[in-house]
PDB file of N, CA and C in Angstrom:
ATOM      1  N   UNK A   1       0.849  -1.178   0.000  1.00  0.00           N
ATOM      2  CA  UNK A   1       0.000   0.000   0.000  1.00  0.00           C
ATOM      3  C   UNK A   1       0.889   1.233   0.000  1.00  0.00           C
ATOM      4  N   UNK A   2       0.310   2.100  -0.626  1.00  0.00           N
ATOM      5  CA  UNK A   2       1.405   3.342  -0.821  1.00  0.00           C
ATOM      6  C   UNK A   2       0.736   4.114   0.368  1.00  0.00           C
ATOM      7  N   UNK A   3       1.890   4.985   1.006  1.00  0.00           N
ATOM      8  CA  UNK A   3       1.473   5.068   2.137  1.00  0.00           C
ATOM      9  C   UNK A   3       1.153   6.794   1.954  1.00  0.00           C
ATOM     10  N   UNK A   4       1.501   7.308   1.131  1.00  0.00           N
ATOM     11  CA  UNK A   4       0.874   8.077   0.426  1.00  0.00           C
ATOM     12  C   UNK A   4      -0.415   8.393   0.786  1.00  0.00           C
ATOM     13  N   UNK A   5      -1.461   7.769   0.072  1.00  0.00           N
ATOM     14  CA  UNK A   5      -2.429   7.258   0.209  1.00  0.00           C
ATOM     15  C   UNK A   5      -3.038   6.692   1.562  1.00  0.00           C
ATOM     16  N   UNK A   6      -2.416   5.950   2.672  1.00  0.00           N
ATOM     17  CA  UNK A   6      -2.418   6.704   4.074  1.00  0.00           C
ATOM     18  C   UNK A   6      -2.729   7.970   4.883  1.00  0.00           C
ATOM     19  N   UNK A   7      -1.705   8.190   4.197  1.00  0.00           N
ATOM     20  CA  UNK A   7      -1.486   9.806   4.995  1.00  0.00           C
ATOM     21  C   UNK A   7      -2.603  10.317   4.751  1.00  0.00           C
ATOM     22  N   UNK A   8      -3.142   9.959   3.210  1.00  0.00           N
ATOM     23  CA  UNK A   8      -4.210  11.076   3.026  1.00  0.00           C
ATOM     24  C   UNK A   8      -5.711  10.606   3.442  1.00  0.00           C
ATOM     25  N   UNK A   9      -5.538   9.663   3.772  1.00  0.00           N
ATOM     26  CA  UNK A   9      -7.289   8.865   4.256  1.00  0.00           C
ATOM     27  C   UNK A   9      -6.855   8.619   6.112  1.00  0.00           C
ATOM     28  N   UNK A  10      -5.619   9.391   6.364  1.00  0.00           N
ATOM     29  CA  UNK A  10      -5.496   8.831   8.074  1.00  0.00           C
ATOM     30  C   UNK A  10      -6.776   9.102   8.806  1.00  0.00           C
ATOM     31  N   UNK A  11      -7.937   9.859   8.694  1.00  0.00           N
ATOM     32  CA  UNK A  11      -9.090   9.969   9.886  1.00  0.00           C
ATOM     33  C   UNK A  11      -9.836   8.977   9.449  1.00  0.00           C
ATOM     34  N   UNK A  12      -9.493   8.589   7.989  1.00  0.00           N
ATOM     35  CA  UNK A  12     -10.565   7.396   7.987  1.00  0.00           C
ATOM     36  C   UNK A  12      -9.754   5.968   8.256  1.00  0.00           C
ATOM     37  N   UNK A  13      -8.591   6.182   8.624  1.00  0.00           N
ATOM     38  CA  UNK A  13      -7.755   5.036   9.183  1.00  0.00           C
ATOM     39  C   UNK A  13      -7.698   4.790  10.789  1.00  0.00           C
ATOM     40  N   UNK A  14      -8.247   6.050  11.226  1.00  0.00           N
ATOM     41  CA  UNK A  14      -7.961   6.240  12.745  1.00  0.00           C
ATOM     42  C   UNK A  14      -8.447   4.462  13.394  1.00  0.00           C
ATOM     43  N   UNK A  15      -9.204   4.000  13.116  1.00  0.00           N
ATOM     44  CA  UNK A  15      -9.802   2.706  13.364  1.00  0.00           C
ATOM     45  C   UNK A  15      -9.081   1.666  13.255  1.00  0.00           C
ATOM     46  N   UNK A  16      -8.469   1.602  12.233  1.00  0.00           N
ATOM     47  CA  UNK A  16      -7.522   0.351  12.247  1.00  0.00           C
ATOM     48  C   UNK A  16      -6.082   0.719  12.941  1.00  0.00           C
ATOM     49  N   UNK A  17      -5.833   1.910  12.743  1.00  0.00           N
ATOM     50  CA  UNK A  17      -4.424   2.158  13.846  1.00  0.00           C
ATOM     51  C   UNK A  17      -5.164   1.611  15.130  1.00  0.00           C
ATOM     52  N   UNK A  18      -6.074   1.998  15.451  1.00  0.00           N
ATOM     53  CA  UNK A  18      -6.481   1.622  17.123  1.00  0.00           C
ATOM     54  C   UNK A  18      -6.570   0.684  17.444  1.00  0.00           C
ATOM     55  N   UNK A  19      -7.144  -0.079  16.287  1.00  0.00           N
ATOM     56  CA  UNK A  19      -7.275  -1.989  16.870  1.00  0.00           C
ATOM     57  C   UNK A  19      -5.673  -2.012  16.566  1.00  0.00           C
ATOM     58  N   UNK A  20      -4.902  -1.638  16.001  1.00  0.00           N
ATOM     59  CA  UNK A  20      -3.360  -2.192  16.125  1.00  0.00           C
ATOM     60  C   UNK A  20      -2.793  -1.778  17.110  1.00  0.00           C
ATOM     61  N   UNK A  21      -3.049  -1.051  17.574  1.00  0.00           N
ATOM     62  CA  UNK A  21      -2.263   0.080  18.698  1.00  0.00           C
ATOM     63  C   UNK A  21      -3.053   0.751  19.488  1.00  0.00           C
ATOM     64  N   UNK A  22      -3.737  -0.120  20.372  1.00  0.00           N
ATOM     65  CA  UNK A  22      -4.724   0.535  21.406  1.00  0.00           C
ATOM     66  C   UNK A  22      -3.989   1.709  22.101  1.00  0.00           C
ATOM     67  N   UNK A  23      -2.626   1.432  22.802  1.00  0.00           N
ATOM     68  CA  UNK A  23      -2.328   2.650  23.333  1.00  0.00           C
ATOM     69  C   UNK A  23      -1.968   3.975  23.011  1.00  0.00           C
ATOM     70  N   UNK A  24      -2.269   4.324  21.628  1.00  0.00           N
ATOM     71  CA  UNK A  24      -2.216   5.325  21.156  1.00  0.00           C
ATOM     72  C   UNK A  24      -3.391   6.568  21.373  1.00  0.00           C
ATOM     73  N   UNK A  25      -2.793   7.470  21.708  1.00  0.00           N
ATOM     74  CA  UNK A  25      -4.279   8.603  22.395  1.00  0.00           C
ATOM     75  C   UNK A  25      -4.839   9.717  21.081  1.00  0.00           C
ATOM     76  N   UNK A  26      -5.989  10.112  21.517  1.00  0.00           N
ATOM     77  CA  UNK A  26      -6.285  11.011  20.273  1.00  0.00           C
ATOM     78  C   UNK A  26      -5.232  11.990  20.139  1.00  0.00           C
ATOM     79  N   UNK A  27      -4.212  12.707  20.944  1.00  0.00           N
ATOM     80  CA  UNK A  27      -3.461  13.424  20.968  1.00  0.00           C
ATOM     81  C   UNK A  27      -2.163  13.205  19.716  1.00  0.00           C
ATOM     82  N   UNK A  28      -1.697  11.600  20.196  1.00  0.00           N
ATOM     83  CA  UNK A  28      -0.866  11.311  19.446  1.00  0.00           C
ATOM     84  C   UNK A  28      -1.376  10.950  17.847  1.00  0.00           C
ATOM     85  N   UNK A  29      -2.199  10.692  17.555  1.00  0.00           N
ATOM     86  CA  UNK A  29      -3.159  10.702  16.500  1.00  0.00           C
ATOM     87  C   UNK A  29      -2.528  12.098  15.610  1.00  0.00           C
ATOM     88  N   UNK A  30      -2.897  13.185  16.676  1.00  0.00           N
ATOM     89  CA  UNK A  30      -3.605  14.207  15.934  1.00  0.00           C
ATOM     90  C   UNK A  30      -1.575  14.677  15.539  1.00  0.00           C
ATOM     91  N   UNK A  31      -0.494  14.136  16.721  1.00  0.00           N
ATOM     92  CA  UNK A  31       0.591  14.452  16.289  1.00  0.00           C
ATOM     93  C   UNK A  31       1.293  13.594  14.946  1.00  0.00           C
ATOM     94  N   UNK A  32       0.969  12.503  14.741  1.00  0.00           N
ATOM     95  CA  UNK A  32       1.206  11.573  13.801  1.00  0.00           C
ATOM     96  C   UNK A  32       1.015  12.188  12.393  1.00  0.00           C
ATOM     97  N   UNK A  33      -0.686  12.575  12.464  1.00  0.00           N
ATOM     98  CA  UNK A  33      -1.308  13.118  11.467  1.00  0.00           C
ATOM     99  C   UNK A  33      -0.691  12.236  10.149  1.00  0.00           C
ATOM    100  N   UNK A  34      -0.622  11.123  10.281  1.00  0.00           N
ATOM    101  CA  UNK A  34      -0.206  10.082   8.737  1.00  0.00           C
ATOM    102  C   UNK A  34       0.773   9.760   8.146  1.00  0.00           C
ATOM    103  N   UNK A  35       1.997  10.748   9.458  1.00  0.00           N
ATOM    104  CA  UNK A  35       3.448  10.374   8.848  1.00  0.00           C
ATOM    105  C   UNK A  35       3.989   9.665   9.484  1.00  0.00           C
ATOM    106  N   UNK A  36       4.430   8.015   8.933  1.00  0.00           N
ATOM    107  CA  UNK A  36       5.190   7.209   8.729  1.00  0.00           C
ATOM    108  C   UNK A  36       5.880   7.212   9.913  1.00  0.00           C
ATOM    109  N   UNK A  37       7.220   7.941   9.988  1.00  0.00           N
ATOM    110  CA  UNK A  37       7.825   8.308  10.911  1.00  0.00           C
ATOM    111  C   UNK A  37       7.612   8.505  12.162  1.00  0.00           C
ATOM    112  N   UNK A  38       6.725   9.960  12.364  1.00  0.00           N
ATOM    113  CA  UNK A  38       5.791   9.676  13.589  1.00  0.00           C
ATOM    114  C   UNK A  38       5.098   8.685  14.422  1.00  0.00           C
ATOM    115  N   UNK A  39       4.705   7.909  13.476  1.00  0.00           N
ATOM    116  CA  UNK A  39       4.128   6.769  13.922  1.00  0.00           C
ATOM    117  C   UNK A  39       4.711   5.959  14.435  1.00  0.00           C
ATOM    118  N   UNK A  40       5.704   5.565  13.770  1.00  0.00           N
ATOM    119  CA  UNK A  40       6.795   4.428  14.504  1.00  0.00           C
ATOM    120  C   UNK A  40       7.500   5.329  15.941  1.00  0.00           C
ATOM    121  N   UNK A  41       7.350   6.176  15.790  1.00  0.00           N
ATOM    122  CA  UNK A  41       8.441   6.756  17.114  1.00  0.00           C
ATOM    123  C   UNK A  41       7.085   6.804  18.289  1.00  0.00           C
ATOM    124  N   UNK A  42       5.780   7.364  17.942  1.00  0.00           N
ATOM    125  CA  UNK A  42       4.850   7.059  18.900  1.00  0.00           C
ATOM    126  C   UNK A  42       4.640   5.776  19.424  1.00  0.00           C
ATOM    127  N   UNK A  43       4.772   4.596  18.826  1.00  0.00           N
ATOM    128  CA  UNK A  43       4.750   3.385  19.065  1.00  0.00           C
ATOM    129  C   UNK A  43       6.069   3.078  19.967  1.00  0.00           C
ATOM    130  N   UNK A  44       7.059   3.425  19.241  1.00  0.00           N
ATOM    131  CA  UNK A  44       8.247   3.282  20.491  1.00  0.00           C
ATOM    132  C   UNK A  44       7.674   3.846  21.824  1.00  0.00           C
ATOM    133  N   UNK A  45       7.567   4.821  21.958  1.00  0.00           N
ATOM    134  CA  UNK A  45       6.997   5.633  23.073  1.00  0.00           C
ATOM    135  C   UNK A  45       5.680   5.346  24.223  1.00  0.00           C
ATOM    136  N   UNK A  46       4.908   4.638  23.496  1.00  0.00           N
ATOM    137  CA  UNK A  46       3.763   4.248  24.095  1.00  0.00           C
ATOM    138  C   UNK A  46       4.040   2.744  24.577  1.00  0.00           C
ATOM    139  N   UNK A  47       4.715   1.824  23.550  1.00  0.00           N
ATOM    140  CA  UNK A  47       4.577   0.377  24.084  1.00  0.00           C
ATOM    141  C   UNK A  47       6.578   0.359  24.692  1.00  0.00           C
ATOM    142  N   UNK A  48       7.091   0.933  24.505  1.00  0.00           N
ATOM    143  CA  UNK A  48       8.563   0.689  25.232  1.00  0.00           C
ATOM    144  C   UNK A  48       9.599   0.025  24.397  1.00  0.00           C
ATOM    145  N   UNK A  49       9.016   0.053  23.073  1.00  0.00           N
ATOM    146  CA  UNK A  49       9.611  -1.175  22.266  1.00  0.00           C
ATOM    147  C   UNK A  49      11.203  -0.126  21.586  1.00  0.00           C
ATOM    148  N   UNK A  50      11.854  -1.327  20.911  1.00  0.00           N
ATOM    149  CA  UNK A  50      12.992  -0.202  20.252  1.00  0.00           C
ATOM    150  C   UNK A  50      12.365   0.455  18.869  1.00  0.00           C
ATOM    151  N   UNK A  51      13.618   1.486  18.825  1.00  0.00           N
ATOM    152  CA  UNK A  51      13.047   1.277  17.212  1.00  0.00           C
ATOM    153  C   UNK A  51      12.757   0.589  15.795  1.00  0.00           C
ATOM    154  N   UNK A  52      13.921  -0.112  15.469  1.00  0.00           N
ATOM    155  CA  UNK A  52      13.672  -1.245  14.906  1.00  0.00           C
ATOM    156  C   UNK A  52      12.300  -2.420  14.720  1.00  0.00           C
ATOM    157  N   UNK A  53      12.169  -2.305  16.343  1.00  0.00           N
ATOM    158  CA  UNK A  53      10.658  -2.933  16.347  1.00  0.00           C
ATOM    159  C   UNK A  53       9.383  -2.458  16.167  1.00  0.00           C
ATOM    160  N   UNK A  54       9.907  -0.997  16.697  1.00  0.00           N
ATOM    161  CA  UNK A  54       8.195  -0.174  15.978  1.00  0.00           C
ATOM    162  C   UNK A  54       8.017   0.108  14.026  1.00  0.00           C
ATOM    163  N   UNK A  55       9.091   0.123  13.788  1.00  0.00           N
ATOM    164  CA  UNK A  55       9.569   0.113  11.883  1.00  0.00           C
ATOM    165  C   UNK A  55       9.214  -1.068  11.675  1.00  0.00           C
ATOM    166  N   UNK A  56       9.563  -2.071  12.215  1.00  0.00           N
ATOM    167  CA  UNK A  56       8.774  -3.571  11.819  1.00  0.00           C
ATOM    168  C   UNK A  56       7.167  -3.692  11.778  1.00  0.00           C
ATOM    169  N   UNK A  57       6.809  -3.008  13.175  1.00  0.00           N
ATOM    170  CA  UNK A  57       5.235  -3.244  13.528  1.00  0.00           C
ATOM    171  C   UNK A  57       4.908  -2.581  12.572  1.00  0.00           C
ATOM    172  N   UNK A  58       5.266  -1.162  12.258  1.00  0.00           N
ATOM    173  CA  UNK A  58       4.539  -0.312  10.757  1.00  0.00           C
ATOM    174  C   UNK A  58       4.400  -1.014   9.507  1.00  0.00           C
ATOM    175  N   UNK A  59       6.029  -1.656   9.251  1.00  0.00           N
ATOM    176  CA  UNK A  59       6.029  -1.861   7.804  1.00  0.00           C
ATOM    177  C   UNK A  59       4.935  -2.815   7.552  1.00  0.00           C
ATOM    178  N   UNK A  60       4.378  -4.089   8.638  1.00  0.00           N
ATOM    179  CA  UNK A  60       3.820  -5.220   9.061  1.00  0.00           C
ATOM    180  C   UNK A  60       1.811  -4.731   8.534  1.00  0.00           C
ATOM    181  N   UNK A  61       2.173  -3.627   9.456  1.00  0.00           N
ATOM    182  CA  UNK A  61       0.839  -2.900   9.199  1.00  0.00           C
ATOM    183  C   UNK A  61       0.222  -2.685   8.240  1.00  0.00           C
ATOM    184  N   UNK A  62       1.543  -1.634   7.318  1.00  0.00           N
ATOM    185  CA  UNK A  62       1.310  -0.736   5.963  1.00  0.00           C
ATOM    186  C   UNK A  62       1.002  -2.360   4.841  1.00  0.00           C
ATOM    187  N   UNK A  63       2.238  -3.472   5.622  1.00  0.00           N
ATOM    188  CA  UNK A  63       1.462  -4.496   4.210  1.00  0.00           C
ATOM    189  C   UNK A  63       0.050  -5.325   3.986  1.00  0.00           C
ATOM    190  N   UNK A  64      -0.617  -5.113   5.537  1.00  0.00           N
ATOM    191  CA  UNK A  64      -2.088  -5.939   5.351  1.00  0.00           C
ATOM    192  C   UNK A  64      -2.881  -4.776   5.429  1.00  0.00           C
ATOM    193  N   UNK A  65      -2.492  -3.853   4.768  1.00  0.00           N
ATOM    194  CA  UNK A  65      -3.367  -2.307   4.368  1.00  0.00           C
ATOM    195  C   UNK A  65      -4.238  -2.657   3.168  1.00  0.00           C
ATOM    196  N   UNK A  66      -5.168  -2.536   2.861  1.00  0.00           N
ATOM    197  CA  UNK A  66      -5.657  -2.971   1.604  1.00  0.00           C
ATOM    198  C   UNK A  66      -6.728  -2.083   1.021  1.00  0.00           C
ATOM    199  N   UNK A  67      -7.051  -2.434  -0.234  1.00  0.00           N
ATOM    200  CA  UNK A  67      -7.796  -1.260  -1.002  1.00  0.00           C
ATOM    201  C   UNK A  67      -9.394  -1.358  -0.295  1.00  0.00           C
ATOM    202  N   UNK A  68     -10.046  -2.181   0.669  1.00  0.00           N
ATOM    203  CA  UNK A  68     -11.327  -2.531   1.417  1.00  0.00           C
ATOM    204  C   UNK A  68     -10.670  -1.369   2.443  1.00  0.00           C
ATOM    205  N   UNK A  69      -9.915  -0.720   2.870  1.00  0.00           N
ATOM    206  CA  UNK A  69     -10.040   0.574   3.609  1.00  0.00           C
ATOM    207  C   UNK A  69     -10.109   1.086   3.958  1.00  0.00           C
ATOM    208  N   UNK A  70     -10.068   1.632   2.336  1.00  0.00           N
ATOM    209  CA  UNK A  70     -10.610   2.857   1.736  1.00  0.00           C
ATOM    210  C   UNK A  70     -11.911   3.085   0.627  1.00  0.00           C
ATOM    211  N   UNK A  71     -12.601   1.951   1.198  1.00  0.00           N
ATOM    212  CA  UNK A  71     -13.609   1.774   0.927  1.00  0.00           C
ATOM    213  C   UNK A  71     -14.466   2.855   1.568  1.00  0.00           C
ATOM    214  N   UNK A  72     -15.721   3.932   0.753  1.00  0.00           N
ATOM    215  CA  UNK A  72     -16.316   5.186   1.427  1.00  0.00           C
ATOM    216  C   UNK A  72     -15.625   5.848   1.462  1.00  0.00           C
ATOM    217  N   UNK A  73     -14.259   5.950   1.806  1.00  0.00           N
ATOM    218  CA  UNK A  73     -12.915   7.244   1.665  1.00  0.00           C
ATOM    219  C   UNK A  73     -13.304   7.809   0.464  1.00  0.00           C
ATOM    220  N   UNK A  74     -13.110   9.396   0.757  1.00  0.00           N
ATOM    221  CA  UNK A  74     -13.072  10.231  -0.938  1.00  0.00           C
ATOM    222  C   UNK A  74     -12.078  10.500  -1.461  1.00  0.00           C
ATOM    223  N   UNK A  75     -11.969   9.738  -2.751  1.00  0.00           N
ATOM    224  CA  UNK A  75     -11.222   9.577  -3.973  1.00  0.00           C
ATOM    225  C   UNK A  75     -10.470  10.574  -4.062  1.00  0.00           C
ATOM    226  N   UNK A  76      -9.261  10.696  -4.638  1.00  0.00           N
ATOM    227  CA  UNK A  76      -8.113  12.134  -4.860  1.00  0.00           C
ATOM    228  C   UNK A  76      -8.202  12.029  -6.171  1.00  0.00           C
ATOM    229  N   UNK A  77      -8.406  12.881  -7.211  1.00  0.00           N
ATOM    230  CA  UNK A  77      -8.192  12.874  -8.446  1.00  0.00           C
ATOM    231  C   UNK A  77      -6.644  12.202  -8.917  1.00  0.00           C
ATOM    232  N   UNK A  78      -5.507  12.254  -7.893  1.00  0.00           N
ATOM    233  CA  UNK A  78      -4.572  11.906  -8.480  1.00  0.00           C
ATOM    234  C   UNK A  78      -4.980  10.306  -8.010  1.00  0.00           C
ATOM    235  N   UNK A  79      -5.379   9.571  -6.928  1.00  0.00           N
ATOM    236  CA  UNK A  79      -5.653   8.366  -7.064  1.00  0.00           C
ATOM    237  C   UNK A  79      -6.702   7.721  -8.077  1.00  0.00           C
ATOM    238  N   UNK A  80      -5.413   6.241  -8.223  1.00  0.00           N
ATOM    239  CA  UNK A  80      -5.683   5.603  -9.712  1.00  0.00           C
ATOM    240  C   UNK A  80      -7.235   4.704  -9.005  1.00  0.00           C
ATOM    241  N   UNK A  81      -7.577   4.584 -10.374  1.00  0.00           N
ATOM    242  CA  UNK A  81      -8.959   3.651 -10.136  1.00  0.00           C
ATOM    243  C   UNK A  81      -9.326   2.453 -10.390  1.00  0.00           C
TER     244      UNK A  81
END
């Protein structure tokens, strides 16, 4: 999944980050805001893990991401169809 495409549907992702990562707060949410990066370092931060392991839990994430979604998400003209 291009994560791209993440970033830009993250409030309609807020749901599946949460079942992955309950301990994440609306706060850190709203600091994440869909970048990659952020995310993995909030995950370090919240569960104690290293980094390496929160870059794993993401990449793990970003690959059972699937086009069901972004299903109801609104379309970007630059996303393909």
């Amino acid at each position: 999944m291009n994560w791209d495409r993440i970033e830009g549907n993250w409030k309609q992702l807020k749901g599946r980050v949460t079942a992955q990562w309950g301990k994440l707060t609306d706060d850190d949410f709203d600091v994440v805001a869909g970048r990659r990066e952020q995310l993995a370092g909030k995950i370090q931060e919240r569960y104690g893990v290293a980094k390496d392991e929160a870059e794993r839990q993401v990449a793990a994430w970003e690959r059972h991401a699937g086009d069901d979604w972004f299903e109801g998400a609104k379309k970007r003209p630059t996303d393909k169809v």
